[in-house]
N, C-alpha and C. Protein backbone atom coordinates (compact mmCIF):
# COMPACT_ATOMS: atom_id res chain seq x y z
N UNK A 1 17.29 30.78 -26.30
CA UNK A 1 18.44 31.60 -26.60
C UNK A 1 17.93 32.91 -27.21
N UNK A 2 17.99 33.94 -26.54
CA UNK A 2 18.14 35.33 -27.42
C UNK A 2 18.39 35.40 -28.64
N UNK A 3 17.70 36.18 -29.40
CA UNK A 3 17.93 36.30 -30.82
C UNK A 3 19.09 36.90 -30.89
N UNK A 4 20.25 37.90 -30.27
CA UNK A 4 21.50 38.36 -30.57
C UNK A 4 22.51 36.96 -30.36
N UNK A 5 22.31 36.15 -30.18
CA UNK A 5 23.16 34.89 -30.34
C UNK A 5 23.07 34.15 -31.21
N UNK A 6 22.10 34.56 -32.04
CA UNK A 6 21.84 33.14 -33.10
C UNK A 6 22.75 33.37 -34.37
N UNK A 7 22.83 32.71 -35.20
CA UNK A 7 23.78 33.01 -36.05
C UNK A 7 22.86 32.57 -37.36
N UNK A 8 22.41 33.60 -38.43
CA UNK A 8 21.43 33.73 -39.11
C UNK A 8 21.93 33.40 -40.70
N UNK A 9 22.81 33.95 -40.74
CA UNK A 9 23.49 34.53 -42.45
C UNK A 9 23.81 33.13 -43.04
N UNK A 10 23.58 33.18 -44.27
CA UNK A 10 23.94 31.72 -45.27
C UNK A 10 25.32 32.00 -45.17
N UNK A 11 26.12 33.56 -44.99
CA UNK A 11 27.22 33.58 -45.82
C UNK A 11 28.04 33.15 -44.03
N UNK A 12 27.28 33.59 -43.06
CA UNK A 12 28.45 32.88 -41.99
C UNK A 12 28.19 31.96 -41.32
N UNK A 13 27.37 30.91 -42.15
CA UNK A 13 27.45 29.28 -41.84
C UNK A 13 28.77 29.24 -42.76
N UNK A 14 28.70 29.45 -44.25
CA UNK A 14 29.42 29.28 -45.13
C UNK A 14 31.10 29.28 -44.47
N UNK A 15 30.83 30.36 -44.17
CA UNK A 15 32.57 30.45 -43.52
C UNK A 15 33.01 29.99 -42.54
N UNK A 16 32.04 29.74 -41.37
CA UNK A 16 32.70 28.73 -40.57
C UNK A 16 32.90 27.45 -41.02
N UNK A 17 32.21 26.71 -41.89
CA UNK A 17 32.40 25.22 -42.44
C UNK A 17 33.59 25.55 -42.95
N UNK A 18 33.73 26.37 -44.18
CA UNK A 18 34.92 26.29 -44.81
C UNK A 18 36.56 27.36 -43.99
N UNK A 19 36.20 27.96 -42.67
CA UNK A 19 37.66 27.99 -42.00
C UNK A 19 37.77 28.06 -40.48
N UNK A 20 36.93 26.89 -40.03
CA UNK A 20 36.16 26.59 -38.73
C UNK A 20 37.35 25.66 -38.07
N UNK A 21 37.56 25.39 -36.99
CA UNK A 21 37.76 24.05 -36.29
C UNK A 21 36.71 23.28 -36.06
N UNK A 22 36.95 22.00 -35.76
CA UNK A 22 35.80 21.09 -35.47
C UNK A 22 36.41 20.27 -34.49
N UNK A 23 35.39 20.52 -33.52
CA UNK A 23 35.66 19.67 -32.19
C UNK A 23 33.90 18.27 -32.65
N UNK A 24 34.20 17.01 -32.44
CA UNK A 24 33.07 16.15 -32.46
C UNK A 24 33.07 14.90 -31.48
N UNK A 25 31.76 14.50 -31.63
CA UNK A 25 31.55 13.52 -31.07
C UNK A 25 30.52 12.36 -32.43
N UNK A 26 29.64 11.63 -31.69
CA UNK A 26 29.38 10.65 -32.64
C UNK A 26 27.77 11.24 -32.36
N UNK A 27 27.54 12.50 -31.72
CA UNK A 27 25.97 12.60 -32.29
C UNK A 27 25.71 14.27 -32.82
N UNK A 28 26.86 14.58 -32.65
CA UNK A 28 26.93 15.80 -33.30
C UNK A 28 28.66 16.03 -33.25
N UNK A 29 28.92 17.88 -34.52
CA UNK A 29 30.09 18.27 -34.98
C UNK A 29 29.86 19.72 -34.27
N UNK A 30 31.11 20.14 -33.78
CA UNK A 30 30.67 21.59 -33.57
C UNK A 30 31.99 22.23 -34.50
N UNK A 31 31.89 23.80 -34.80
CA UNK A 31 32.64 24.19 -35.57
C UNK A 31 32.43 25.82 -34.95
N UNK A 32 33.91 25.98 -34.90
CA UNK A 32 33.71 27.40 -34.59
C UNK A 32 34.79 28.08 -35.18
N UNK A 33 34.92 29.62 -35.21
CA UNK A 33 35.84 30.18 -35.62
C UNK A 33 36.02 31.62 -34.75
N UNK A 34 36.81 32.28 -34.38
CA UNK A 34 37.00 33.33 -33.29
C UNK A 34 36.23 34.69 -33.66
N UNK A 35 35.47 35.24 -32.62
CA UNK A 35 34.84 36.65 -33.53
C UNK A 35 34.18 37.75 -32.49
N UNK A 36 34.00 38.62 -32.96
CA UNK A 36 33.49 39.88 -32.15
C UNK A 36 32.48 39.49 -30.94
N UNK A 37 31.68 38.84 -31.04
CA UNK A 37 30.15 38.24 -30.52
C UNK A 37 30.18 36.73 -30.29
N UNK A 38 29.72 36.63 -29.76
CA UNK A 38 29.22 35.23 -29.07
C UNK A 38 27.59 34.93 -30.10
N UNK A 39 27.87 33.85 -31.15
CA UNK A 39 26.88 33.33 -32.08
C UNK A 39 26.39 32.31 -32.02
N UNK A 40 25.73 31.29 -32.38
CA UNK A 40 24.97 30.03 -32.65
C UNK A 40 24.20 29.55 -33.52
N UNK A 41 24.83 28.88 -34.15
CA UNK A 41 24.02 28.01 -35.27
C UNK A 41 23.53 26.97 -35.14
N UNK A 42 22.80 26.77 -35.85
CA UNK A 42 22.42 24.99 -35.70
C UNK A 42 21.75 24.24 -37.07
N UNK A 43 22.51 23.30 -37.23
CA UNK A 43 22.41 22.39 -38.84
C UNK A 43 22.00 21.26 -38.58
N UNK A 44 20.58 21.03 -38.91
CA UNK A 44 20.14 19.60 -38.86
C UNK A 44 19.45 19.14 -40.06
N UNK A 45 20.05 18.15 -40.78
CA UNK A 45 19.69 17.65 -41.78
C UNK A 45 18.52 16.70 -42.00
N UNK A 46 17.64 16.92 -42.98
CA UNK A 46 16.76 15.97 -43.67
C UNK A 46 16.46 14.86 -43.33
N UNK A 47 18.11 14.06 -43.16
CA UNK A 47 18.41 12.49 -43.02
C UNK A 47 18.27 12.12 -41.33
N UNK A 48 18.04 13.15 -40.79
CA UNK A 48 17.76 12.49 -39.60
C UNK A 48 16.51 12.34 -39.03
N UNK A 49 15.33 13.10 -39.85
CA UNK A 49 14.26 12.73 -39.42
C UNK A 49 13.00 13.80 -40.42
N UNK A 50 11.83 13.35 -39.98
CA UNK A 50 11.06 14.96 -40.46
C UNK A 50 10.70 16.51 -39.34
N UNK A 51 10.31 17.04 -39.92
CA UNK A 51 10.31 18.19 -39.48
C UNK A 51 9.98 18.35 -37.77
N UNK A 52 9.28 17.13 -37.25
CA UNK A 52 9.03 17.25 -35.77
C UNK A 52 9.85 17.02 -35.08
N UNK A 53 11.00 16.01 -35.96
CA UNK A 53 11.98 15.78 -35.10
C UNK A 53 13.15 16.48 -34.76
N UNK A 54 13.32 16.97 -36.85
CA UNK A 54 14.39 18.03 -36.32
C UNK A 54 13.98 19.22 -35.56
N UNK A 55 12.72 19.83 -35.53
CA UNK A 55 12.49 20.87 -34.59
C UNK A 55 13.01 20.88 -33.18
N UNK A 56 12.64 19.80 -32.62
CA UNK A 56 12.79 18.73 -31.39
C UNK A 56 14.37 18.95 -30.80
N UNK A 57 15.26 18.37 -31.68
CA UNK A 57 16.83 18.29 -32.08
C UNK A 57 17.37 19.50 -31.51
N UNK A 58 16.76 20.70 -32.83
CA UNK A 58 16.99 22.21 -32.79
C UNK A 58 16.64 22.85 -31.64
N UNK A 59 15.75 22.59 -30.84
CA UNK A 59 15.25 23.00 -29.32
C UNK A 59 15.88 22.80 -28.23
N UNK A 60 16.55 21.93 -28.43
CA UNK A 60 17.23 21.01 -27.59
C UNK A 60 18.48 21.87 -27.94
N UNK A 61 19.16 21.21 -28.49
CA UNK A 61 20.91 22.22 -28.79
C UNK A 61 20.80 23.70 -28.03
N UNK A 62 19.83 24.61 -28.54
CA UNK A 62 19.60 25.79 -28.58
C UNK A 62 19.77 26.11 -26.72
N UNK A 63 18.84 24.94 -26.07
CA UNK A 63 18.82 25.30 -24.83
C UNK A 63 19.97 25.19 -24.17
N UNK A 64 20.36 23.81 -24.52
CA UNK A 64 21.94 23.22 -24.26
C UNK A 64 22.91 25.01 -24.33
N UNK A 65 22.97 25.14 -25.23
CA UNK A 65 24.09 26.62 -25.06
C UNK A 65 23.64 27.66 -24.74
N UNK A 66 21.79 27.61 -24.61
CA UNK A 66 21.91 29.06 -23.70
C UNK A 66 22.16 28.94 -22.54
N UNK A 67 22.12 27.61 -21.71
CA UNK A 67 22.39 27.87 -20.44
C UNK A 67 23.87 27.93 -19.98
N UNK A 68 24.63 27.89 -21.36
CA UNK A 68 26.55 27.59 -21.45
C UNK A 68 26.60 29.10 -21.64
N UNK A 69 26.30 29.44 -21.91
CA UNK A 69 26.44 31.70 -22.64
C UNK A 69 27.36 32.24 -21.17
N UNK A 70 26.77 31.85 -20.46
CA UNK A 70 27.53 33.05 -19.59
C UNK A 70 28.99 32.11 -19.17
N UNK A 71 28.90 30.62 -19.05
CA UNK A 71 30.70 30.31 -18.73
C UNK A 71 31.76 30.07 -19.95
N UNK A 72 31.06 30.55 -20.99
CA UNK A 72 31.99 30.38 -22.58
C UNK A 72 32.69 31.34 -22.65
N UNK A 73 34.30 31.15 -22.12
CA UNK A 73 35.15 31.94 -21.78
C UNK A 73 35.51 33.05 -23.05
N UNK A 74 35.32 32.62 -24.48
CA UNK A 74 35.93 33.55 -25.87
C UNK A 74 35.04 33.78 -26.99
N UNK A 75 34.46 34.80 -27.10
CA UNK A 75 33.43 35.25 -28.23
C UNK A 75 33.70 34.50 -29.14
N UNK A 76 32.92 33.60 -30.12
CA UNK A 76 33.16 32.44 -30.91
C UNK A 76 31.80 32.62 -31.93
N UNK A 77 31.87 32.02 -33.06
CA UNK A 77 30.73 31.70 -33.59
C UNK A 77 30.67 30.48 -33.88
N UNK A 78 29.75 29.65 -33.37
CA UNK A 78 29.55 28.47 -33.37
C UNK A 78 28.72 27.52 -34.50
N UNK A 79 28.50 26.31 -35.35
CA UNK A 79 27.93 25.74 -35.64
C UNK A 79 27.86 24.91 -35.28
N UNK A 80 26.59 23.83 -35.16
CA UNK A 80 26.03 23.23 -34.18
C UNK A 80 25.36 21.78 -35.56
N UNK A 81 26.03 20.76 -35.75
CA UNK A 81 25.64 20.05 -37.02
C UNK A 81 25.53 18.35 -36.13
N UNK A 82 24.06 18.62 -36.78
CA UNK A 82 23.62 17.12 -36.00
C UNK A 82 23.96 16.23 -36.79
N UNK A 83 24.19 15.04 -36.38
CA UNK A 83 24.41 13.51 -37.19
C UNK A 83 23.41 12.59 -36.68
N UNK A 84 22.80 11.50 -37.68
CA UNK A 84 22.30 10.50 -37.67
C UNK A 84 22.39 9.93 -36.05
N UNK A 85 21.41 9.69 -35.67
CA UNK A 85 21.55 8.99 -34.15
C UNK A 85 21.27 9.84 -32.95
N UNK A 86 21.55 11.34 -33.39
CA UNK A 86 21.15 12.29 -31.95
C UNK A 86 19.67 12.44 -31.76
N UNK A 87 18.57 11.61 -32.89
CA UNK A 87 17.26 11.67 -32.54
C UNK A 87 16.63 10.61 -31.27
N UNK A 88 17.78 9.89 -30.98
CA UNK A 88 17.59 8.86 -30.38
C UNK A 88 17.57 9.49 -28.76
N UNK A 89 18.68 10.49 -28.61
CA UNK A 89 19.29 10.84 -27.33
C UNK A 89 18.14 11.94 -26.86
N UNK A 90 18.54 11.75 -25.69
CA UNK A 90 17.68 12.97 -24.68
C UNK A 90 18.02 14.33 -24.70
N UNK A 91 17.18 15.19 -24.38
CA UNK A 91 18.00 16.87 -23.18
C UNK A 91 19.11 16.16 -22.83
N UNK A 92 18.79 15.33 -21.75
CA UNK A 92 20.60 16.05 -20.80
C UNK A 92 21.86 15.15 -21.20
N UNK A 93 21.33 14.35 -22.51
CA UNK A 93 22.59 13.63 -22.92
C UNK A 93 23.57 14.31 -23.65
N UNK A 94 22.31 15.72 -24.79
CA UNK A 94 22.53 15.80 -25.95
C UNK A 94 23.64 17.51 -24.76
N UNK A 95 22.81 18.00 -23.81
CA UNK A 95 23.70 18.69 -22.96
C UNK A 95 24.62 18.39 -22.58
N UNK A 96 25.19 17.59 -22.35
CA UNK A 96 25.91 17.12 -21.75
C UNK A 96 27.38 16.35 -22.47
N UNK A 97 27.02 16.49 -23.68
CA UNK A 97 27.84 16.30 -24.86
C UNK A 97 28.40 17.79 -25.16
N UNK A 98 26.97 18.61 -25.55
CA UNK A 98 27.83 19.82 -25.83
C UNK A 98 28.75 20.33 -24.94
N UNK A 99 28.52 20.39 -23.13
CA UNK A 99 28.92 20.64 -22.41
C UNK A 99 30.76 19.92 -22.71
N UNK A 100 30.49 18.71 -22.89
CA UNK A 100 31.82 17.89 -22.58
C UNK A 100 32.80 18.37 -24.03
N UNK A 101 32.37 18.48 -25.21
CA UNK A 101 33.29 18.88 -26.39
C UNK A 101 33.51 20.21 -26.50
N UNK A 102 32.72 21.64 -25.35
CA UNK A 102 33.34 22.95 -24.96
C UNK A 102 34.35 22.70 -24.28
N UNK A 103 34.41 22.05 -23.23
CA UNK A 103 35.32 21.87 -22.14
C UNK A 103 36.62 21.53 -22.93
N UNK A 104 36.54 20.19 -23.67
CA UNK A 104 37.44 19.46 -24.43
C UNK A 104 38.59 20.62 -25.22
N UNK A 105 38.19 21.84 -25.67
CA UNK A 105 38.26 22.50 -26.68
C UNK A 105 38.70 24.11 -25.84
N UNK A 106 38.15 23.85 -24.76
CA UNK A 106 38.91 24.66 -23.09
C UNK A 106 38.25 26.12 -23.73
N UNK A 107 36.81 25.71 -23.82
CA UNK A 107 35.62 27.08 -24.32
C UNK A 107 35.04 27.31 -22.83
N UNK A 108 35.00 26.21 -22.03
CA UNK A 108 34.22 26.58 -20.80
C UNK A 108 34.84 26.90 -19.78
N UNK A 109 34.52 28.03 -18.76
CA UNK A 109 35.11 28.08 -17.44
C UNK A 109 34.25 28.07 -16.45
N UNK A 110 34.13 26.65 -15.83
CA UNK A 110 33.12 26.27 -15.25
C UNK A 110 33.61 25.66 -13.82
N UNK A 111 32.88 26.24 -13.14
CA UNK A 111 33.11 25.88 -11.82
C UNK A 111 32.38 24.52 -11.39
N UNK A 112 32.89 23.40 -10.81
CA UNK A 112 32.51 22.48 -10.88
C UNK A 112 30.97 22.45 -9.48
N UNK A 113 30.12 21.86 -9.99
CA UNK A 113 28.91 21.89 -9.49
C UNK A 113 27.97 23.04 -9.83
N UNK A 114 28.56 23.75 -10.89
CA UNK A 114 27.85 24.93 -11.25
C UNK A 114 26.12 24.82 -11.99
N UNK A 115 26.98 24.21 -12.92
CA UNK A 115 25.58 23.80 -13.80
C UNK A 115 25.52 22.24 -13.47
């Protein structure tokens, strides 16, 4: 993912947690809130592993939505918060989740067989 997508600032993790929606599933939370730019965060905690894994985790997500950037129909800033158990899952599960809770949330306009 390009560095103009990432979403860097303590203070706008801060604000999406505290006036975000949250769309989830059971291996991750996503949280977004409406905004100028198309952003990305990503929160992976301590408790799910050490540093190789969450790197691992974080690599993974990251790719998962750069290849979503161009059918994510509404400039959004996103957080991206792993839970216990997504160390277990693959690439195209952990894709394929994000893929399914954009859709859910009617972020994607995706032509079917696209990706």
């Amino acid at each position: 993912m390009r560095k103009e997508y990432r979403l860097k600032n303590s203070a706008s993790f801060s604000y999406i947690y505290k006036n975000g929606r949250l769309i989830s599933s059971f291996i991750m939370n996503i949280k977004y809130v409406k905004a100028i730019n198309l952003k990305v965060g990503i929160s992976v905690s301590k408790k799910i592993g050490n540093s190789v894994v969450r790197s691992l985790i974080k690599r993974r997500i990251r790719e998962s939505f750069r290849l979503l950037i161009p059918y994510i129909k509404f400039p959004n800033n996103y957080v991206v918060v792993a839970k216990p158990g997504i160390e277990k899952c693959d690439y195209h599960f952990i894709s394929s989740e994000i893929k399914r809770l954009l859709k859910e949330a009617r972020h994607l306009s995706l032509i079917e067989g696209s990706i």
